[in-house]
Protein backbone atom coordinates (compact mmCIF):
# COMPACT_ATOMS: atom_id res chain seq x y z
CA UNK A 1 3.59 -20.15 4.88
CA UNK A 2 3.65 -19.85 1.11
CA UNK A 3 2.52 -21.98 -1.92
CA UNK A 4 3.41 -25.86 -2.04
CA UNK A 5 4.60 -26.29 -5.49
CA UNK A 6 5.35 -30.21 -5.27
CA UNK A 7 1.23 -30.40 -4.84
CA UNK A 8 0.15 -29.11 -8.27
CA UNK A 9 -3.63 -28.80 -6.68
CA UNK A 10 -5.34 -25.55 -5.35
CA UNK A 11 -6.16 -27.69 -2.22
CA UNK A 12 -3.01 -27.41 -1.02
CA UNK A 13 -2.68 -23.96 -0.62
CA UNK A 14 -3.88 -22.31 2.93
CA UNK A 15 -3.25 -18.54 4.17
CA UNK A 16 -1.11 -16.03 1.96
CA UNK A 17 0.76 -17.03 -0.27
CA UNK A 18 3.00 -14.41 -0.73
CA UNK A 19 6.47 -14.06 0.94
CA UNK A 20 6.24 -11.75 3.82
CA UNK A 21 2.83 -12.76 5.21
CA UNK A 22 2.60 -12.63 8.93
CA UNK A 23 5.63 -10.16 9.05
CA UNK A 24 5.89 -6.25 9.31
CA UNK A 25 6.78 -5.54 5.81
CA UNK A 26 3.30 -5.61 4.58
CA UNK A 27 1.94 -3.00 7.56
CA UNK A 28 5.36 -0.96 7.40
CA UNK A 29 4.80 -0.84 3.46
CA UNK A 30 0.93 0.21 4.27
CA UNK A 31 1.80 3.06 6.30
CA UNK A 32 4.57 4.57 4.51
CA UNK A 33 1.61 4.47 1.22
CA UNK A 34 -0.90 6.42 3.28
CA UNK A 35 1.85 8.76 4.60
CA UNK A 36 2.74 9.45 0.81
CA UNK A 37 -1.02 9.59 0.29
CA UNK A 38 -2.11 12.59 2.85
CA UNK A 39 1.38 14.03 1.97
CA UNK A 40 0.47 14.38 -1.55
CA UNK A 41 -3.35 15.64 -0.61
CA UNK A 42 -1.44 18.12 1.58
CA UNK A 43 0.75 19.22 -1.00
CA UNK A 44 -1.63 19.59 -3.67
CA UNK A 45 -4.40 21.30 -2.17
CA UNK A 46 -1.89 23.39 -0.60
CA UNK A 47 -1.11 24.63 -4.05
CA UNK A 48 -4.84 24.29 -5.37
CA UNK A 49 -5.80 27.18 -2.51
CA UNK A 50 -2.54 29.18 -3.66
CA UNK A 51 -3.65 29.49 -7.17
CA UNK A 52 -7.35 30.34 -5.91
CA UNK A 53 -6.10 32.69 -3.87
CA UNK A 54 -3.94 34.59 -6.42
CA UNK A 55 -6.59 34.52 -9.34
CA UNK A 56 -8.49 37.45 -10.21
């Protein structure tokens, strides 16, 4: 896992190269985003059909 910076070729990297990969950090950090995401579509067209509502 990760980025073999002894080899200074391209060749020599294979998979992710990022720290984390193959853990639950990236899919934990995935579904707390879309849980934000529908919470804030929620929220906001909550509000949106509030103001519709109230407009004369």
């Amino acid at each position: 896992m990760g980025y073999p910076f002894d080899t200074p070729t391209w060749d020599a990297a294979s998979g992710a190269i990022f720290m984390g990969a193959g853990g639950a950090l990236p899919g934990l950090f995935t579904l707390i985003a879309i849980v934000i995401c529908v919470l804030a579509l929620a929220l906001g067209q909550a509000k949106e059909a509030a103001k519709y509502k109230n407009h004369k």
